[in-house]
Structures are given as C-alpha cells and as structure tokens.
N, C-alpha and C. Protein backbone atom coordinates (compact mmCIF):
# COMPACT_ATOMS: atom_id res chain seq x y z
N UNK A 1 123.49 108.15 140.73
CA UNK A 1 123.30 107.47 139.47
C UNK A 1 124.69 107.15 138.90
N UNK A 2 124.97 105.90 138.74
CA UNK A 2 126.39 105.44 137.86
C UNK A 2 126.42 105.53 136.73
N UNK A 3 127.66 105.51 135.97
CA UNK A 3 127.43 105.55 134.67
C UNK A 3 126.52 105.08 133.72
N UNK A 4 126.77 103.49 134.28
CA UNK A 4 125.93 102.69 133.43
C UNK A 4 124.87 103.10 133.57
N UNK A 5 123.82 103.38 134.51
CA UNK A 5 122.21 103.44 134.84
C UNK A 5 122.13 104.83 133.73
N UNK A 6 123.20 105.98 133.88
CA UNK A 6 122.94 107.03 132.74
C UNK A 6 123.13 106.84 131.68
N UNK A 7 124.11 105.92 131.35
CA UNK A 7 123.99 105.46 129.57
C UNK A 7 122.82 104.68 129.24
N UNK A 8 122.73 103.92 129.93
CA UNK A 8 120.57 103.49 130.01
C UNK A 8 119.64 104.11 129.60
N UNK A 9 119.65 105.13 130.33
CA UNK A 9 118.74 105.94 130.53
C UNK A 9 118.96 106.74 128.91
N UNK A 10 120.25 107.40 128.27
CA UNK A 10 120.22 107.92 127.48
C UNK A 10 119.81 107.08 126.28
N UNK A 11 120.30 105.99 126.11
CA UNK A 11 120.03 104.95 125.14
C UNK A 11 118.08 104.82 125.13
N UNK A 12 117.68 104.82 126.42
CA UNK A 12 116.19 104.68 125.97
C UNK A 12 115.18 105.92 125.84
N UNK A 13 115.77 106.83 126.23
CA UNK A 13 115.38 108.45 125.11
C UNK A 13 116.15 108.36 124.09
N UNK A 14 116.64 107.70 123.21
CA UNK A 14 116.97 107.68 122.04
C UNK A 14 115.90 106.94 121.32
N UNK A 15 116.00 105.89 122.01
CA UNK A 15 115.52 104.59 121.56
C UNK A 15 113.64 105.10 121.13
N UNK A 16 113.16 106.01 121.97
CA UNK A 16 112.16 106.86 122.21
C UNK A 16 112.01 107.53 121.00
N UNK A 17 112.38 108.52 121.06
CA UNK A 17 112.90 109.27 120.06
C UNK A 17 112.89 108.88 118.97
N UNK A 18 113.34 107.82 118.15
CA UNK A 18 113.45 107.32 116.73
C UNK A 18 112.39 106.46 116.73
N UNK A 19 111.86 106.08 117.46
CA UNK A 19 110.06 105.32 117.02
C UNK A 19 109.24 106.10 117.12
N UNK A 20 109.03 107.49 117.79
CA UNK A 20 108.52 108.65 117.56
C UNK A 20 108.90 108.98 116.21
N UNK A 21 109.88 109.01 115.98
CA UNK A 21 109.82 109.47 114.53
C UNK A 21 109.99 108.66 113.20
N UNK A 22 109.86 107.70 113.42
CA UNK A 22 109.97 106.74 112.42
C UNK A 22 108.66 107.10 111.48
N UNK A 23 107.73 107.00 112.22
CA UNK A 23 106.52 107.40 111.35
C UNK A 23 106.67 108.70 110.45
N UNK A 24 107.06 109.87 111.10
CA UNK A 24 107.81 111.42 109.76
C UNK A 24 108.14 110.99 109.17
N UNK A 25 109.53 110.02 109.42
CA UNK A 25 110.53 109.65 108.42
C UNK A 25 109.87 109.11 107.16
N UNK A 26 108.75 108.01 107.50
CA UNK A 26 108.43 106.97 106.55
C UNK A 26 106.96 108.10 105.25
N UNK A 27 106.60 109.04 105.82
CA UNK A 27 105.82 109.86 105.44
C UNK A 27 106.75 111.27 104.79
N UNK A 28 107.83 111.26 105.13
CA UNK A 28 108.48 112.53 104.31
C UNK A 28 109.28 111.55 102.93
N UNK A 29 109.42 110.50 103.54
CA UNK A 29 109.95 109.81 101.87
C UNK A 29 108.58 109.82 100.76
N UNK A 30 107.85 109.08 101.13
CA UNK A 30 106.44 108.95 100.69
C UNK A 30 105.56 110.12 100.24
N UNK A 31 106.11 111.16 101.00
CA UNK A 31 105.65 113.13 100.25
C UNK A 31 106.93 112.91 99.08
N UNK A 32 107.90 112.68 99.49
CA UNK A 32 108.81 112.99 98.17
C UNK A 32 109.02 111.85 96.94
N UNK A 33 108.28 110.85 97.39
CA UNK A 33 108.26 109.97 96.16
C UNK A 33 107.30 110.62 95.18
N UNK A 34 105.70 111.26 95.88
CA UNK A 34 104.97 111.71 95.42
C UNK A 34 105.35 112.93 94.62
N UNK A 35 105.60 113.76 95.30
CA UNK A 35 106.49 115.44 94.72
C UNK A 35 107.03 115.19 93.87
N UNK A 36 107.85 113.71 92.99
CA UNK A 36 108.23 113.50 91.57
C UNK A 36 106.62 113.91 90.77
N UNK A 37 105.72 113.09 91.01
CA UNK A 37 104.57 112.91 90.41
C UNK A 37 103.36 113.89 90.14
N UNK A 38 104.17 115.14 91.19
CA UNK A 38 103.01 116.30 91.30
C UNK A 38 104.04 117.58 91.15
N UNK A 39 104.97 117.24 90.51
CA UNK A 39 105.86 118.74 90.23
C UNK A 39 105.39 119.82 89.27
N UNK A 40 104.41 119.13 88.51
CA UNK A 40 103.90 120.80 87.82
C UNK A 40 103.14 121.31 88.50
N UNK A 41 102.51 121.54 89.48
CA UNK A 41 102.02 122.52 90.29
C UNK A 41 103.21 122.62 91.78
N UNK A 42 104.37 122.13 91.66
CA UNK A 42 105.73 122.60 93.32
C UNK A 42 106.14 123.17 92.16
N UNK A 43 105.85 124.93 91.88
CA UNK A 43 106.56 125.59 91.45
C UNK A 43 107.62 126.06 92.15
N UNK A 44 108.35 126.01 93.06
CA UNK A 44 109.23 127.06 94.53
C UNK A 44 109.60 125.71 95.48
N UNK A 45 111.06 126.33 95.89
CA UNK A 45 111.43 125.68 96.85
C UNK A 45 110.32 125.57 97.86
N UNK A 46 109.67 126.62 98.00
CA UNK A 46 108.69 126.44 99.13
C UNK A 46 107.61 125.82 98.94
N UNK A 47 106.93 125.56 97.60
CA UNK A 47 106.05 124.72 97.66
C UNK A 47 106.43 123.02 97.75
N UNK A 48 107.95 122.52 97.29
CA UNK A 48 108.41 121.07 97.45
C UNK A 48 108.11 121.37 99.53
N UNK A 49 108.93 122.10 100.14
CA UNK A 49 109.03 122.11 101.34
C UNK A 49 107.74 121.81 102.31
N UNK A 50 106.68 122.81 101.48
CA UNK A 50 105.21 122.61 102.32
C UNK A 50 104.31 121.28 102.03
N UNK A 51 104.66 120.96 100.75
CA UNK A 51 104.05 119.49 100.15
C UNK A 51 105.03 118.47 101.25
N UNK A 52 106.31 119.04 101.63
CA UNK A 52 107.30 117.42 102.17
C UNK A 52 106.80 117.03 103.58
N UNK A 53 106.58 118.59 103.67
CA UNK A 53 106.12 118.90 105.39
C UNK A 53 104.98 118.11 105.70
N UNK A 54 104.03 118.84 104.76
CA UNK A 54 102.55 118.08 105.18
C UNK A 54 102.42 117.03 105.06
N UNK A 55 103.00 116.49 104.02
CA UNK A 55 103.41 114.93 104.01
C UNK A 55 103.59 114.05 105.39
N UNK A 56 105.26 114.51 105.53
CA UNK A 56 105.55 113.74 106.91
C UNK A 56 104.76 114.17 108.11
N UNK A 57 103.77 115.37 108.56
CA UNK A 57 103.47 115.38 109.88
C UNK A 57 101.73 114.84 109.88
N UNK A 58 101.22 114.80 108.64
CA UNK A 58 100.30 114.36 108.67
C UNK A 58 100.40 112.37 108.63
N UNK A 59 101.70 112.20 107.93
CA UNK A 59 102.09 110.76 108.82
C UNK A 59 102.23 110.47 110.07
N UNK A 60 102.98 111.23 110.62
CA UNK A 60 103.45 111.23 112.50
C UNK A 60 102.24 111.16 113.12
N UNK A 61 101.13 112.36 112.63
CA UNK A 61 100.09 111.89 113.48
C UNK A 61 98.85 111.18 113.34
N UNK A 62 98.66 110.54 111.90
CA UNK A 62 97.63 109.67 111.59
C UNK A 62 97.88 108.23 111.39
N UNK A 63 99.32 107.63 111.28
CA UNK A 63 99.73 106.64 111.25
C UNK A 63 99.10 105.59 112.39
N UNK A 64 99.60 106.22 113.39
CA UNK A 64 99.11 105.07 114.57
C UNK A 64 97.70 105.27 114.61
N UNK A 65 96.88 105.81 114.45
CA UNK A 65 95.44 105.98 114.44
C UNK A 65 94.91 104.91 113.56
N UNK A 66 95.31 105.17 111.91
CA UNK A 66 95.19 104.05 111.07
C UNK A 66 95.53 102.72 111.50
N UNK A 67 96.56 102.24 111.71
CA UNK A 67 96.95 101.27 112.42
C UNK A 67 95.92 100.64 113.90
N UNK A 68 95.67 101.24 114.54
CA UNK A 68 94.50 101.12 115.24
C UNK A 68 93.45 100.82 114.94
N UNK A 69 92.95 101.39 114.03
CA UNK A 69 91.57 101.23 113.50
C UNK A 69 91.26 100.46 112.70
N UNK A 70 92.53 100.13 111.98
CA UNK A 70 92.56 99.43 111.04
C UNK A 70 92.64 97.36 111.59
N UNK A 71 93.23 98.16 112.76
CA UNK A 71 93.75 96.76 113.66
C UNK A 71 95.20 95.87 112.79
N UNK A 72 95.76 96.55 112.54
CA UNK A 72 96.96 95.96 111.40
C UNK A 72 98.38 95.69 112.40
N UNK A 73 99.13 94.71 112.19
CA UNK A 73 99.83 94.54 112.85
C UNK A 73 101.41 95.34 112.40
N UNK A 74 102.29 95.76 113.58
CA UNK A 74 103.33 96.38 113.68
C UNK A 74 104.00 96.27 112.42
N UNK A 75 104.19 95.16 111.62
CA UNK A 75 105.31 95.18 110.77
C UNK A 75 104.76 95.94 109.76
N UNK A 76 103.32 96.46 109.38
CA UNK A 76 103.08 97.30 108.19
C UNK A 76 102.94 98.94 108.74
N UNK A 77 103.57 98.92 109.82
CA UNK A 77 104.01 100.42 109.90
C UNK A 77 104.71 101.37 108.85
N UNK A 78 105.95 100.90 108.95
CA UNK A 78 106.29 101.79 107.51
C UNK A 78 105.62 101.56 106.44
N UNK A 79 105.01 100.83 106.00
CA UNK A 79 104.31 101.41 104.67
C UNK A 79 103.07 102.07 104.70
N UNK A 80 102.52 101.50 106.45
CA UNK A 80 101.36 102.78 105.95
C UNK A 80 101.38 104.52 106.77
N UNK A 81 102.93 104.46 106.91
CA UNK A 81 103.38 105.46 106.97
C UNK A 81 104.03 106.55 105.57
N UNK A 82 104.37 105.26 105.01
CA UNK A 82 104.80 106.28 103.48
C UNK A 82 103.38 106.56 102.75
N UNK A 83 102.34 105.52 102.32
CA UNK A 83 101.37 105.85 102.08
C UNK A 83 100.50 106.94 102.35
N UNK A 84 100.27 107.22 103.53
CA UNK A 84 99.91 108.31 104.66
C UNK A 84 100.92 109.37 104.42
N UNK A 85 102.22 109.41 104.27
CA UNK A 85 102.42 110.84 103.85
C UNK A 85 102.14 110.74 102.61
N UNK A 86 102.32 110.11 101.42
CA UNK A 86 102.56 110.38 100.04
C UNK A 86 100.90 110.96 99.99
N UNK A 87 99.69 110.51 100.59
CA UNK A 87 98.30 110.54 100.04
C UNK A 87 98.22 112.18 100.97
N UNK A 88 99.14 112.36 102.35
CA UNK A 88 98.62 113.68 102.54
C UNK A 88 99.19 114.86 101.97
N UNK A 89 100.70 114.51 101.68
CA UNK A 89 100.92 115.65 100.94
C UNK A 89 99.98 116.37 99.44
N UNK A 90 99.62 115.15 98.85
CA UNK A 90 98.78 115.71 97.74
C UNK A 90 97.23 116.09 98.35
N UNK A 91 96.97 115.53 99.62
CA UNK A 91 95.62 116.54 99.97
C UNK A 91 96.08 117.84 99.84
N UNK A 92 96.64 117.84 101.24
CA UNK A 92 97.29 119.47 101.76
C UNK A 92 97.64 119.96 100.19
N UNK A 93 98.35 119.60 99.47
CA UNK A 93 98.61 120.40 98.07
C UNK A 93 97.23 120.83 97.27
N UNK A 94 96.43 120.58 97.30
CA UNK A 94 94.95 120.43 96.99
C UNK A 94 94.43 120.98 97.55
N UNK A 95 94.13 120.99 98.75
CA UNK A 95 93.86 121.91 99.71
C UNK A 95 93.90 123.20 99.36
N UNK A 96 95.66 123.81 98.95
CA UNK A 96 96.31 124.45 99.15
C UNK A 96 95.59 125.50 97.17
N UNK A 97 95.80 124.96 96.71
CA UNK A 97 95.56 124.97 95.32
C UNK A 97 93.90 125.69 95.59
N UNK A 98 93.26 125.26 95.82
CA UNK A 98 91.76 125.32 96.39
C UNK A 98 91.05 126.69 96.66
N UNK A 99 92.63 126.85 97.59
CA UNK A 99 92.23 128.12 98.12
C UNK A 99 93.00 129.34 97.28
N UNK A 100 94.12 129.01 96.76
CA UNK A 100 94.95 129.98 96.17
C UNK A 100 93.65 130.11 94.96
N UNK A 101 93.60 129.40 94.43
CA UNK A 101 92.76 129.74 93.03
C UNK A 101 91.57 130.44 93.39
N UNK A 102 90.92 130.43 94.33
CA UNK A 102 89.30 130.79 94.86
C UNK A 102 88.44 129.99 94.45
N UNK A 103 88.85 128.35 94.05
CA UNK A 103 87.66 127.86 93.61
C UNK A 103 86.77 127.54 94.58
N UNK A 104 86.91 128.44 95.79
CA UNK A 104 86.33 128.05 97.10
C UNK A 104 85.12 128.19 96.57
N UNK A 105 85.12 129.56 95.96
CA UNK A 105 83.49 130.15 95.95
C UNK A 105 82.41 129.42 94.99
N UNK A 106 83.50 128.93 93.97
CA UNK A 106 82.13 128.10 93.25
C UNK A 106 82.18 126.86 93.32
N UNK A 107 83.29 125.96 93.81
CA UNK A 107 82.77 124.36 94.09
C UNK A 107 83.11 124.44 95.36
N UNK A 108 83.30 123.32 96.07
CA UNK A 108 83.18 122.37 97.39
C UNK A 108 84.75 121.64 96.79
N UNK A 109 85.41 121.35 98.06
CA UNK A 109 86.50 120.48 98.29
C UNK A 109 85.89 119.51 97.39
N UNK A 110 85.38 118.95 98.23
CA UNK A 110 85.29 117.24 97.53
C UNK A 110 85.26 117.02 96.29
N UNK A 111 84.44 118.35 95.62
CA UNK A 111 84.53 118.48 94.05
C UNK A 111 85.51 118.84 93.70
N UNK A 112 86.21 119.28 93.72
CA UNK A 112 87.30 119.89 93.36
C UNK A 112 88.70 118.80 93.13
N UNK A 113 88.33 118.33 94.74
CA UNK A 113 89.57 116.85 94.57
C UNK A 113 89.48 115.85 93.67
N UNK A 114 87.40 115.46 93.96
CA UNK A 114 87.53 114.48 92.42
C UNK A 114 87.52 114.50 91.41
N UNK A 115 86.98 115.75 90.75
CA UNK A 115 87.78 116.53 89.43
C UNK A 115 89.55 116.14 89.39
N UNK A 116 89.94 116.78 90.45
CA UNK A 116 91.61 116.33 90.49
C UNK A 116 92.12 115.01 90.34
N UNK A 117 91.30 114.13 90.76
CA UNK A 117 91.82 112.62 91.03
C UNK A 117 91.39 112.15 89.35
N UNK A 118 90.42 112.72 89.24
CA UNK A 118 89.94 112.18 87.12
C UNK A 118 90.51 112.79 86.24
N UNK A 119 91.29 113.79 86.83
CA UNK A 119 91.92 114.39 85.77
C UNK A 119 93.74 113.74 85.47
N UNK A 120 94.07 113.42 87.12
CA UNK A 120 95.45 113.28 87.20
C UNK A 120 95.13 111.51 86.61
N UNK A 121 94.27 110.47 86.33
CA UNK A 121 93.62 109.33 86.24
C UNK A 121 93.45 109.60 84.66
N UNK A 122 93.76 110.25 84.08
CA UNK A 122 93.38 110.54 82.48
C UNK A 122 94.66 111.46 81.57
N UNK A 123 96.09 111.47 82.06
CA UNK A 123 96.90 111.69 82.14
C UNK A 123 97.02 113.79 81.80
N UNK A 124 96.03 114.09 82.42
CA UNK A 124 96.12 115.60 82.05
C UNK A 124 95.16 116.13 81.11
N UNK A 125 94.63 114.90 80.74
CA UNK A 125 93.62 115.72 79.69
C UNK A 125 92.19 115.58 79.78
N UNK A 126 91.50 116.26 79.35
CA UNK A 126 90.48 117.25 80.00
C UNK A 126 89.02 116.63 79.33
C-alpha cells in the first residue's frame, strides 16, 4: 500500500466518521437549545449532562429512520436532527421526572406528559 492509497483510505474513515456523527452533533445542539427552556427542573451538572446526552443519541439513532419514513430529502437532515434531539431530550427528562417523583403509580406516561405539554403551553400556571 503507498502512501497515497493510505491517505485515502484515512480520509474516507474520516469522511465516515463525521456523517456518522453529524446527526449527535445536530441533536446535542438542539438538547441544549432546549436545556435554556427547561432549566428549572436541570437542577445538577448531571441533570444538563443526561438531558444533552439523551438529546444527541436519541438523534443519532432516530434521525435517519425519520428521514426514511418520512421520505424527506438529504438537505433537511440537520434540522430534523436538532429537532429530534431538542424533542428527545425533554421526553427522556420527563421520563426521568416520572419516575423520580412516583407518579408512576397513579397516572400513565402519556398523562403525565400531556399535563406537562399544557402546563409548559400556559406559561407555568396551573
């Protein structure tokens, strides 16, 4: 193998590599645009971290699915990659909330989220 054929070769595991992750990328901005908007419940470094997380990997791996299904063409990748993280980080945060509180035992997810979605839709008040 000559140089050139190995600088090739490295250039297109790169090249690999960053469209693999383009989709995180576009979903960990999109968790942290959101994380402005949902900071009274990221009390802890660790809760911004687990909201950024779930964000971007639930982009990485639902992006191209959406896109598929959706049948949408390449150039609206990044946005429905930021979308897709910004909308999963506040599941997973919800999720997360759900269970810490125990409202397991007396509602259902779904109730719980759309309570959340009418409440955050009515600026906090009750």
């Amino acid at each position: 193998m000559s140089g050139n054929e190995l600088w090739v070769t490295i250039l297109k595991l790169a090249s690999d590599s960053l469209s693999a992750l383009q989709y995180w990328i576009a979903g960990l901005i999109g968790a942290a645009v959101t994380a402005r908007y949902n900071k009274e419940q990221l009390k802890t470094p660790y809760d911004y971290m687990i909201f950024l997380l779930s964000g971007a990997f639930t982009a990485h791996y639902l992006t191209s699915l959406i896109m598929y299904y959706a049948k949408l063409e390449p150039i609206h990748t990044g946005g429905i990659g930021f979308l897709t993280g910004a909308l999963g980080g506040l599941v997973f945060q919800e999720l997360f909330v759900w269970i810490k509180t125990g409202a397991y035992k007396h509602i259902s997810f779904k109730q719980f989220f759309i309570d959340m979605i009418k409440n955050w839709k009515n600026g906090g008040k009750s």
